[in-house]
N, C-alpha and C. Protein backbone atom coordinates (compact mmCIF):
# COMPACT_ATOMS: atom_id res chain seq x y z
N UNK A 1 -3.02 23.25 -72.23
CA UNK A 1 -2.82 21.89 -71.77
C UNK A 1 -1.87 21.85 -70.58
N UNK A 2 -0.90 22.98 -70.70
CA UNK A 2 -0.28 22.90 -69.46
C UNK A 2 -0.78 22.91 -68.19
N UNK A 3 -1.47 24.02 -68.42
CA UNK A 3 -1.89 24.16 -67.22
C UNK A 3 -2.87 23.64 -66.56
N UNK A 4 -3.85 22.37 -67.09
CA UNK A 4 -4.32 21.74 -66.56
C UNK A 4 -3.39 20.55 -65.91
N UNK A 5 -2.50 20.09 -66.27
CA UNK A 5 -1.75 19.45 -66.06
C UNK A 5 -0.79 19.74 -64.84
N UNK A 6 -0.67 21.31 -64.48
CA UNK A 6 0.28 21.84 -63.68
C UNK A 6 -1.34 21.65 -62.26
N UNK A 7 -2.08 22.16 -62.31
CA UNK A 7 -3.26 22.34 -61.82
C UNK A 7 -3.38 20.53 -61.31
N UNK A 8 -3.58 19.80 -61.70
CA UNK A 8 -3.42 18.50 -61.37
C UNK A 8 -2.54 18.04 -60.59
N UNK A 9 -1.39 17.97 -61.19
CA UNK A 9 -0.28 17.89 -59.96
C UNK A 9 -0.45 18.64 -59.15
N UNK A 10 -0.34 19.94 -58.70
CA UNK A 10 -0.60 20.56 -57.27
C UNK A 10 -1.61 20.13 -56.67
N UNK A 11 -2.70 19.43 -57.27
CA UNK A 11 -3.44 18.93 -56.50
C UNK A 11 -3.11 17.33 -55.75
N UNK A 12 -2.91 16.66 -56.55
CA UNK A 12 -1.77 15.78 -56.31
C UNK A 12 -0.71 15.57 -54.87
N UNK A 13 -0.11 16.74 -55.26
CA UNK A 13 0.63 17.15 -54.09
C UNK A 13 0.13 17.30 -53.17
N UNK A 14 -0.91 18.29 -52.69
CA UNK A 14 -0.89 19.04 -51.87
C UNK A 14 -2.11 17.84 -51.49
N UNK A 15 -2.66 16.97 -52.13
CA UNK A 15 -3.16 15.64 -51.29
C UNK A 15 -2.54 14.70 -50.70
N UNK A 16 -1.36 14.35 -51.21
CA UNK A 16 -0.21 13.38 -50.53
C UNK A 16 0.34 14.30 -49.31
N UNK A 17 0.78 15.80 -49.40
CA UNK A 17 0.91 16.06 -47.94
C UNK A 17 -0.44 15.79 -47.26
N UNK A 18 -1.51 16.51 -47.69
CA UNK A 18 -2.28 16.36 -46.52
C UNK A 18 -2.63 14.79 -46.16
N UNK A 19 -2.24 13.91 -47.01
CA UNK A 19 -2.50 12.45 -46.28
C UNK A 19 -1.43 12.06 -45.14
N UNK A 20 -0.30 12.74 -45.82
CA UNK A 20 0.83 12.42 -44.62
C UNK A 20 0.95 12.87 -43.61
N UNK A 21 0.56 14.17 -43.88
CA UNK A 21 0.40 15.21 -42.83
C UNK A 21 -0.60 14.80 -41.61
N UNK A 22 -1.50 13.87 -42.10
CA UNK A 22 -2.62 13.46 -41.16
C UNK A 22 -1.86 12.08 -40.37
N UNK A 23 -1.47 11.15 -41.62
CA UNK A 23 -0.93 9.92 -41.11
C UNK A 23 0.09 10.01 -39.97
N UNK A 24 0.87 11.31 -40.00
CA UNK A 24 2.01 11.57 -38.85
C UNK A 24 1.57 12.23 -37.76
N UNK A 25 0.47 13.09 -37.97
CA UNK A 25 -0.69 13.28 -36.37
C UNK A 25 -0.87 12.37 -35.85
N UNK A 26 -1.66 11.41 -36.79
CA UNK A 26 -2.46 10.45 -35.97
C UNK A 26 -1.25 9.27 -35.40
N UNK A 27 -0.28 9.32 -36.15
CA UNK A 27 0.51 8.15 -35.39
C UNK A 27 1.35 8.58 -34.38
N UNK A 28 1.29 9.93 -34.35
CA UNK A 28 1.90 10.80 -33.25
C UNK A 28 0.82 10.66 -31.84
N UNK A 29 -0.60 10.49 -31.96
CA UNK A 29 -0.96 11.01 -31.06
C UNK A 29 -1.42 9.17 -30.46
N UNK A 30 -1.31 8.25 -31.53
CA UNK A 30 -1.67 6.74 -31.20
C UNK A 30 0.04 6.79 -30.42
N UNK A 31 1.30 6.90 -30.60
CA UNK A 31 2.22 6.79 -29.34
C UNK A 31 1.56 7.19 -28.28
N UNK A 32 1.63 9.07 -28.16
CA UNK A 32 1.04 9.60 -26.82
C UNK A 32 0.10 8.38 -26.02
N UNK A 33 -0.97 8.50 -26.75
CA UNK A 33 -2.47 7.57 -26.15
C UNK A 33 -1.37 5.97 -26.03
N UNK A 34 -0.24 5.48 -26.78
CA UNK A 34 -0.16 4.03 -25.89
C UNK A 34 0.74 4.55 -24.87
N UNK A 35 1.53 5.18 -24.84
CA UNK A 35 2.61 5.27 -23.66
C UNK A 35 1.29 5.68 -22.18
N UNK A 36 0.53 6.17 -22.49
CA UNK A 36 -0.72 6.44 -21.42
C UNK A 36 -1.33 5.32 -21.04
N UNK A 37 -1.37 4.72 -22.52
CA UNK A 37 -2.46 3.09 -22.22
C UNK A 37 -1.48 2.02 -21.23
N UNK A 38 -0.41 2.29 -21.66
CA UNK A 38 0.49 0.92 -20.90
C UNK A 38 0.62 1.06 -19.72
N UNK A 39 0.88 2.40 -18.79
CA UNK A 39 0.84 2.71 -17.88
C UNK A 39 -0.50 4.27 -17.36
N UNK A 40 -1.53 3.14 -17.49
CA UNK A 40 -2.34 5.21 -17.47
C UNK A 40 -2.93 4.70 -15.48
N UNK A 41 -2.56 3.55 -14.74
CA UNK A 41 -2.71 3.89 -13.38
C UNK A 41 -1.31 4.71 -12.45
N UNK A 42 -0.51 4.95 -13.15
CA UNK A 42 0.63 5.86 -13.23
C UNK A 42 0.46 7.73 -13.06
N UNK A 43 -0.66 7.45 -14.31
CA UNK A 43 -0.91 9.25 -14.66
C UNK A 43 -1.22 9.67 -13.82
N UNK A 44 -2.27 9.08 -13.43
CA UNK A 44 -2.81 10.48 -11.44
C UNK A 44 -1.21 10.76 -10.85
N UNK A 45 -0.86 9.79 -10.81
CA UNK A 45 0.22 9.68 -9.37
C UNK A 45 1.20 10.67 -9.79
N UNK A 46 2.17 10.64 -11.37
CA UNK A 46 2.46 11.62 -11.46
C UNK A 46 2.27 13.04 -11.88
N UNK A 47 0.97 12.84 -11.92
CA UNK A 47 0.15 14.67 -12.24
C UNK A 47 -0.06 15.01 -10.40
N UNK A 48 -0.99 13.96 -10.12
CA UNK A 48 -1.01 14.49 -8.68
C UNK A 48 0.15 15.10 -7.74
N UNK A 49 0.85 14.25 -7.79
CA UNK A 49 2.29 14.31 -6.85
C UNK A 49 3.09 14.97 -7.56
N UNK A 50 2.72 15.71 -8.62
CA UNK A 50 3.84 16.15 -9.35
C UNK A 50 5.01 15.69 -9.01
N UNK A 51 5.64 14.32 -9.40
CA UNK A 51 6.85 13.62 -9.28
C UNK A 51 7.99 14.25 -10.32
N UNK A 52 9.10 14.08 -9.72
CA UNK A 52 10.46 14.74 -11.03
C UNK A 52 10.38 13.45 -11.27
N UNK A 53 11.71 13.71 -13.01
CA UNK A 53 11.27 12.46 -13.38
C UNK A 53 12.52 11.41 -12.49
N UNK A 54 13.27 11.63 -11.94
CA UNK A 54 13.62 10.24 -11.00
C UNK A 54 12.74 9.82 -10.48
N UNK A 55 11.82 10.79 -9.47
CA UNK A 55 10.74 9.60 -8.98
C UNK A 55 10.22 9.11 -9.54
N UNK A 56 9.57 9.72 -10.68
CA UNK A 56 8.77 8.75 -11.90
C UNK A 56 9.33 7.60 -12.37
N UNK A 57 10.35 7.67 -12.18
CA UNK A 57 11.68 6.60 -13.09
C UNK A 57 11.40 5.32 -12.35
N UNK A 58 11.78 5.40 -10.72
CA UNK A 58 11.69 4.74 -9.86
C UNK A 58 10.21 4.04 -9.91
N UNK A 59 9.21 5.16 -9.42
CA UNK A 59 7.99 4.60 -9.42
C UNK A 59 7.86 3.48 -10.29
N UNK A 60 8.23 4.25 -11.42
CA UNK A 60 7.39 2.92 -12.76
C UNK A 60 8.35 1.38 -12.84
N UNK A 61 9.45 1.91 -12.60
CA UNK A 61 10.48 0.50 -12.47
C UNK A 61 9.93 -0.48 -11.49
N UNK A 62 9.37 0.14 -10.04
CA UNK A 62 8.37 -0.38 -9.35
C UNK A 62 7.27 -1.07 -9.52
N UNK A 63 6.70 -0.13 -10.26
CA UNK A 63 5.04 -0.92 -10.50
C UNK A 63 5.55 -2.31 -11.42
N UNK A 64 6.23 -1.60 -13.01
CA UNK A 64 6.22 -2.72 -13.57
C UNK A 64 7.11 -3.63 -12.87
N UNK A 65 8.00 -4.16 -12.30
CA UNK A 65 7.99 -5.33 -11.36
C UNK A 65 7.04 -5.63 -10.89
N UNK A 66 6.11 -5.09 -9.67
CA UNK A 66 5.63 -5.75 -9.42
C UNK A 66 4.03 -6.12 -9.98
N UNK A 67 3.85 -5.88 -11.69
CA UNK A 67 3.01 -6.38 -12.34
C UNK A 67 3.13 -7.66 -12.61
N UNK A 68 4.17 -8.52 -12.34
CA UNK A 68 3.53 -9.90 -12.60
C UNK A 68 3.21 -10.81 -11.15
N UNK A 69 3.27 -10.21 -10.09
CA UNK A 69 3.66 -10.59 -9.15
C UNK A 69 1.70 -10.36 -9.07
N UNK A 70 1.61 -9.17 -9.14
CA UNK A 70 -0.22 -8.75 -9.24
C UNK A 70 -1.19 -9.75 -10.23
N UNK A 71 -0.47 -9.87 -11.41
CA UNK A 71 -1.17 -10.44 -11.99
C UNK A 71 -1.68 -11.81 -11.90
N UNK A 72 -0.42 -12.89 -10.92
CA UNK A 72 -0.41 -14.08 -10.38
C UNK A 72 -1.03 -14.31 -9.13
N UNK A 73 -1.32 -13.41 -8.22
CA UNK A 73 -1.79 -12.98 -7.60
C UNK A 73 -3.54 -12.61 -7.88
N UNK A 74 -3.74 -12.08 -9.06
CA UNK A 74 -5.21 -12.03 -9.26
C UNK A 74 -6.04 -13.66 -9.98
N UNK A 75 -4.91 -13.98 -10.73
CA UNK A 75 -5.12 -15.52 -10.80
C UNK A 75 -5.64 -16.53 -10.08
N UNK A 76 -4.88 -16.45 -9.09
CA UNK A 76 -4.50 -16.95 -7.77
C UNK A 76 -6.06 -16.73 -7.27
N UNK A 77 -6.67 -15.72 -6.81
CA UNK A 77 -7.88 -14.86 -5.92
C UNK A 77 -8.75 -15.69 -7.26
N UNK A 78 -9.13 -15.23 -8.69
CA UNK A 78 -10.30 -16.02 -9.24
C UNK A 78 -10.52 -17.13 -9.05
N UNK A 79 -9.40 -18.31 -9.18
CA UNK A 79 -9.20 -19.31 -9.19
C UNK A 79 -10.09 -19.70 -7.95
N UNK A 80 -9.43 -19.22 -6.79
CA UNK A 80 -9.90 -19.46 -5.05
C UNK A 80 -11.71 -18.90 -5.33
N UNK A 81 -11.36 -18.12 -5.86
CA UNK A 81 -13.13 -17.48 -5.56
C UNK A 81 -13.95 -18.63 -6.83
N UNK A 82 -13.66 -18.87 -7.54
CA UNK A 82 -14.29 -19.44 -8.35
C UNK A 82 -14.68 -21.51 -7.64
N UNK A 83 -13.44 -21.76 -7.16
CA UNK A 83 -13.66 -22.95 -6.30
C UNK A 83 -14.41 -22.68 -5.08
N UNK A 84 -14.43 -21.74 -4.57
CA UNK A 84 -15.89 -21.33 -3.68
C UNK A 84 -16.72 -21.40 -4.11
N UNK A 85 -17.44 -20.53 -5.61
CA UNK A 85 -18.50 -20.51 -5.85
C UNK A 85 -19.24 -22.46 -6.48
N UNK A 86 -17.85 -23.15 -6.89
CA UNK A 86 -18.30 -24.29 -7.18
C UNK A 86 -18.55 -25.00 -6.01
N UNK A 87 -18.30 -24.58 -4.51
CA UNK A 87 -17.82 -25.48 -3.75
C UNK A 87 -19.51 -25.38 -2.86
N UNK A 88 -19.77 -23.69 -3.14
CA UNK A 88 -20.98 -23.45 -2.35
C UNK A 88 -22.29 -24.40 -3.45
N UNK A 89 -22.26 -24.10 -4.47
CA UNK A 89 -23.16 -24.20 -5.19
C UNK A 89 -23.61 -26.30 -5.25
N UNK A 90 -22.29 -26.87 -4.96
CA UNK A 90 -21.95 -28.47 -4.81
C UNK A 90 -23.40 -29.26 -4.06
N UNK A 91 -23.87 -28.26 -2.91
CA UNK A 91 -24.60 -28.74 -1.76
C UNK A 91 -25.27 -27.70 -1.40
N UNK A 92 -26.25 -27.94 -0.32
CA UNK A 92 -27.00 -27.17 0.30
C UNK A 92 -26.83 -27.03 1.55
N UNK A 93 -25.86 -27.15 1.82
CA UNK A 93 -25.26 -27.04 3.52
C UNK A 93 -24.01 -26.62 3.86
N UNK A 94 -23.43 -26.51 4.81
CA UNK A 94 -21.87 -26.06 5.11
C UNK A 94 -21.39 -27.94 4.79
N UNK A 95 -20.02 -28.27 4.28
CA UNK A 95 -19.61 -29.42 4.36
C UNK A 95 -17.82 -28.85 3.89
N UNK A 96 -16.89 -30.22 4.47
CA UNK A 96 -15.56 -29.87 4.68
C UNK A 96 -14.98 -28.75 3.04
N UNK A 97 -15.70 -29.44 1.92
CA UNK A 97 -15.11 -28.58 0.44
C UNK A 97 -15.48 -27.18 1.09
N UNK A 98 -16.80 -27.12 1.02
CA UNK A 98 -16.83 -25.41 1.11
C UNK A 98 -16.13 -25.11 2.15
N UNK A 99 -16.10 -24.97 3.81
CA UNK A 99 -15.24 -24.45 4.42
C UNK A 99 -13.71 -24.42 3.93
N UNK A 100 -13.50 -25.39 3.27
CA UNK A 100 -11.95 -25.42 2.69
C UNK A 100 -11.38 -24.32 1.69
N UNK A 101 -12.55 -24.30 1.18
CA UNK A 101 -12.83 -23.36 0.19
C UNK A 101 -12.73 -21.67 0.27
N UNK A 102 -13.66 -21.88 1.66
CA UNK A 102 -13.91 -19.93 2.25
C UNK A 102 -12.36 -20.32 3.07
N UNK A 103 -11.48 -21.04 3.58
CA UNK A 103 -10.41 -20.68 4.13
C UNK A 103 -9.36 -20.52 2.88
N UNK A 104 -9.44 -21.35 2.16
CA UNK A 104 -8.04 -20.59 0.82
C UNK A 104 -8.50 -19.46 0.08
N UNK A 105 -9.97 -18.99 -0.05
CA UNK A 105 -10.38 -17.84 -0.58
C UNK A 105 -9.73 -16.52 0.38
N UNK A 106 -10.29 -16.70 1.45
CA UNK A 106 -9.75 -15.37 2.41
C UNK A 106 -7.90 -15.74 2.23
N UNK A 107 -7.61 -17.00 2.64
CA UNK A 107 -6.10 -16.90 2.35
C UNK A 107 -5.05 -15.55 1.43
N UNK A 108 -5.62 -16.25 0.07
CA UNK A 108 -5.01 -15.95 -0.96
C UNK A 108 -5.97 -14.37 -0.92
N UNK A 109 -6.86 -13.84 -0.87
CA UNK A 109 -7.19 -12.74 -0.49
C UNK A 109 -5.97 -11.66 0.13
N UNK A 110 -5.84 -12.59 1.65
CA UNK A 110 -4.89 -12.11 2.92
C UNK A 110 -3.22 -11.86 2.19
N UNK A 111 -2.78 -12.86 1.05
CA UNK A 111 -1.47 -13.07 0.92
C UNK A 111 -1.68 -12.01 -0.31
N UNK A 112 -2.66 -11.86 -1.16
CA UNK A 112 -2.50 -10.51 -2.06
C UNK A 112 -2.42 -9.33 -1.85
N UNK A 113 -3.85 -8.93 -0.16
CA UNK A 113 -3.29 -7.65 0.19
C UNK A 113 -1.90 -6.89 0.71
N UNK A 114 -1.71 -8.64 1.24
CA UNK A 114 -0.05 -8.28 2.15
C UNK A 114 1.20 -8.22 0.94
N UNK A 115 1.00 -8.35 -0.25
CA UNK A 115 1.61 -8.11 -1.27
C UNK A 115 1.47 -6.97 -1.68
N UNK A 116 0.12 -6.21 -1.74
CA UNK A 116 0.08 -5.33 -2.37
C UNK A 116 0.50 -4.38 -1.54
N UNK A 117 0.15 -4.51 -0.16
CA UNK A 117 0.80 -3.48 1.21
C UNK A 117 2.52 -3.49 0.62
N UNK A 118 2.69 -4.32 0.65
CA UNK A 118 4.25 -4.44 0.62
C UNK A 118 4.46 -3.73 -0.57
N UNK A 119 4.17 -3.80 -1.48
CA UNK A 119 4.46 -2.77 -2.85
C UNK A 119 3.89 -0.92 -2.91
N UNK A 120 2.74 -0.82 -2.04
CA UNK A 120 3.06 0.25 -1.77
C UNK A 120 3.64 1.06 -0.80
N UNK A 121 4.52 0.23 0.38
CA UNK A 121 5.22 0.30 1.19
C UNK A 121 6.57 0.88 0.41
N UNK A 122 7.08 0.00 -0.73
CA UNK A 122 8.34 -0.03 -1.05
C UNK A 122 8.57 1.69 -2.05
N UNK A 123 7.00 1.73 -2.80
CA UNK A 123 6.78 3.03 -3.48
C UNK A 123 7.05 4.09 -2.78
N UNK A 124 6.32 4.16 -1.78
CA UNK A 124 6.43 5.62 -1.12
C UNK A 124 7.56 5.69 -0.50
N UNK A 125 8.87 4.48 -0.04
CA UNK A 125 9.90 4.90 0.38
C UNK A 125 10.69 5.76 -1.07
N UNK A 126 10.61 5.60 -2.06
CA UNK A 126 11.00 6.42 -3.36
C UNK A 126 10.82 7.76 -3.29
N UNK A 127 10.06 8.29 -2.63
CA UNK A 127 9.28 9.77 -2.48
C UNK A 127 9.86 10.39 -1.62
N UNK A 128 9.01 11.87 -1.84
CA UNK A 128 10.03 12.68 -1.05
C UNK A 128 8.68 12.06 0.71
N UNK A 129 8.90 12.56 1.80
CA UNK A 129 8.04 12.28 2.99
C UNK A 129 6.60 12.88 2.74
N UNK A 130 6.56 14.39 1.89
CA UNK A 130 5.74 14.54 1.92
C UNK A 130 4.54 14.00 0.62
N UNK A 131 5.35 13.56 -0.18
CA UNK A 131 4.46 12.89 -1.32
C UNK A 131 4.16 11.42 -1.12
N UNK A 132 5.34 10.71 -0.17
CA UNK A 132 4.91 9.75 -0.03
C UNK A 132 3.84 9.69 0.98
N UNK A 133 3.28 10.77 1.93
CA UNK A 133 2.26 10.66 3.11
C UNK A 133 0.91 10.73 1.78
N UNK A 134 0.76 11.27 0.98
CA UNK A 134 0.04 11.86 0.03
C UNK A 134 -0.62 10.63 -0.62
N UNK A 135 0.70 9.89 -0.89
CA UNK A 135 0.38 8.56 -1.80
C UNK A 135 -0.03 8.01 -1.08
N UNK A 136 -0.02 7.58 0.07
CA UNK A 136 -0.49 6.25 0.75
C UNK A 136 -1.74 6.98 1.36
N UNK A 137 -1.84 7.60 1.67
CA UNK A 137 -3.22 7.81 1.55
C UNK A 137 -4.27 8.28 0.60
N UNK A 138 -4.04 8.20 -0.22
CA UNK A 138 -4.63 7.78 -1.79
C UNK A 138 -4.42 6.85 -1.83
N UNK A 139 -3.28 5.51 -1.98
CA UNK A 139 -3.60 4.09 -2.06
C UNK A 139 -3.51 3.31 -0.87
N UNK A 140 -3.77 3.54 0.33
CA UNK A 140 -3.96 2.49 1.19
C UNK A 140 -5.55 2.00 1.38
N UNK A 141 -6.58 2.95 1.46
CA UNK A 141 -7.72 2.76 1.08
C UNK A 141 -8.05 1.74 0.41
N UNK A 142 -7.68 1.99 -0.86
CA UNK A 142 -8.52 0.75 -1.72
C UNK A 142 -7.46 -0.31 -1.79
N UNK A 143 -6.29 -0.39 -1.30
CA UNK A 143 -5.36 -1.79 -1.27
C UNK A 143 -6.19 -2.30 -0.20
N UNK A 144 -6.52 -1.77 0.72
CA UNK A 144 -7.28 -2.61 2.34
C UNK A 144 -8.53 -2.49 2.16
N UNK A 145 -9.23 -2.21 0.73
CA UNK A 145 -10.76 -2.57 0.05
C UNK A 145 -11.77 -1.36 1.04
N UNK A 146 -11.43 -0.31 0.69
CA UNK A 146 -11.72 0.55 1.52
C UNK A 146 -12.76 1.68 0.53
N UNK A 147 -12.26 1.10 -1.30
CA UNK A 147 -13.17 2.06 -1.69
C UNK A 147 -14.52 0.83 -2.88
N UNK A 148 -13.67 -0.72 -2.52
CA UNK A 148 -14.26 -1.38 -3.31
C UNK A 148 -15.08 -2.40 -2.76
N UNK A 149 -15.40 -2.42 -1.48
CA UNK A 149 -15.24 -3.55 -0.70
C UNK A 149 -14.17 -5.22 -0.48
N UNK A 150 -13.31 -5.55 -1.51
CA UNK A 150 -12.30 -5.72 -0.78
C UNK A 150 -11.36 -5.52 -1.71
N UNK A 151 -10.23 -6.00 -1.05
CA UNK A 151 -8.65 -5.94 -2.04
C UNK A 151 -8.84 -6.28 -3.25
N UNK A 152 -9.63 -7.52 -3.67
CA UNK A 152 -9.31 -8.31 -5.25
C UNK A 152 -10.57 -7.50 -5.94
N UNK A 153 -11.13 -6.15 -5.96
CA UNK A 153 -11.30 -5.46 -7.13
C UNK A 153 -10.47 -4.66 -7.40
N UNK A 154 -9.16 -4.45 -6.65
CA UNK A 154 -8.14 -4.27 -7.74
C UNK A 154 -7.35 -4.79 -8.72
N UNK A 155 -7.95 -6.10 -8.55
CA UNK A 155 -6.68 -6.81 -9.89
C UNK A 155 -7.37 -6.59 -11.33
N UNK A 156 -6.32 -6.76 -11.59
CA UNK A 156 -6.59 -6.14 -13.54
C UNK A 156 -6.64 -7.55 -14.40
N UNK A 157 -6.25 -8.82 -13.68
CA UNK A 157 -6.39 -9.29 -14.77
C UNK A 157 -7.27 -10.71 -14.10
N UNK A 158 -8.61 -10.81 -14.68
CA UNK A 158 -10.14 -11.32 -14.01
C UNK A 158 -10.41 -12.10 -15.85
């Protein structure tokens, strides 16, 4: 009788580690995967540029500032593009709404790229000369809609 009993418990056991044992992987590797998720337009830049971590420090203190500034900013661009598409769709002709319309669309277009210029302006002064030549040409491209056709398929929040 004992030893079914001893035989039981070790099984017992050696199931509660392996549940824990799994539960502390997996919640080990759900950190890894969010600290990636919160910032994973980050990861190229510092795998690419192999950044130390001050620059990294800097960088990210960077971006996240200027994430709400982007995000009001992409607001801003639907909003405008979306009163275009109501403004075109209103009539069948050019009339004062729609032109009003294609001028605050390109506007707010014009005032996001020159935002976003300005933020990766301020990044690459963080860098050493030669990582920052590196970076901006990896992101000046698609800030000046160079790989998307324009600036506002970079905003993240549509």
């Amino acid at each position: 009788m004992k030893r079914p009993l001893l035989m039981l418990g070790l099984a017992l056991l050696a199931g509660a580690l392996a549940f824990f044992g799994m539960r502390n992987h997996q919640m080990g590797e759900r950190s890894g995967a969010l600290l990636v998720d919160q910032l994973p337009e980050l990861a190229w830049l510092q795998k690419d540029l192999q950044l130390s971590e001050d620059e990294f420090s800097k960088v990210k203190e960077l971006h996240l500032g200027y994430r709400p500034k982007c995000i009001e900013m992409c607001t801003r661009i639907s909003d405008a593009r979306e009163k275009l598409r109501l403004a075109s769709q209103a009539q069948r002709q050019m009339n004062p709404d729609l032109e009003n319309a294609i001028r605050e669309y390109a506007k707010v277009q014009a005032d996001c790229q020159q935002a976003m210029l300005q933020h990766l302006y301020q990044t690459a002064a963080v860098l050493s000369p030669q990582k920052a030549e590196r970076f901006l040409k990896a992101a000046l491209p698609a800030a000046l809609g160079g790989y998307h056709g324009d600036a506002t398929e970079n905003c993240h929040a549509r």
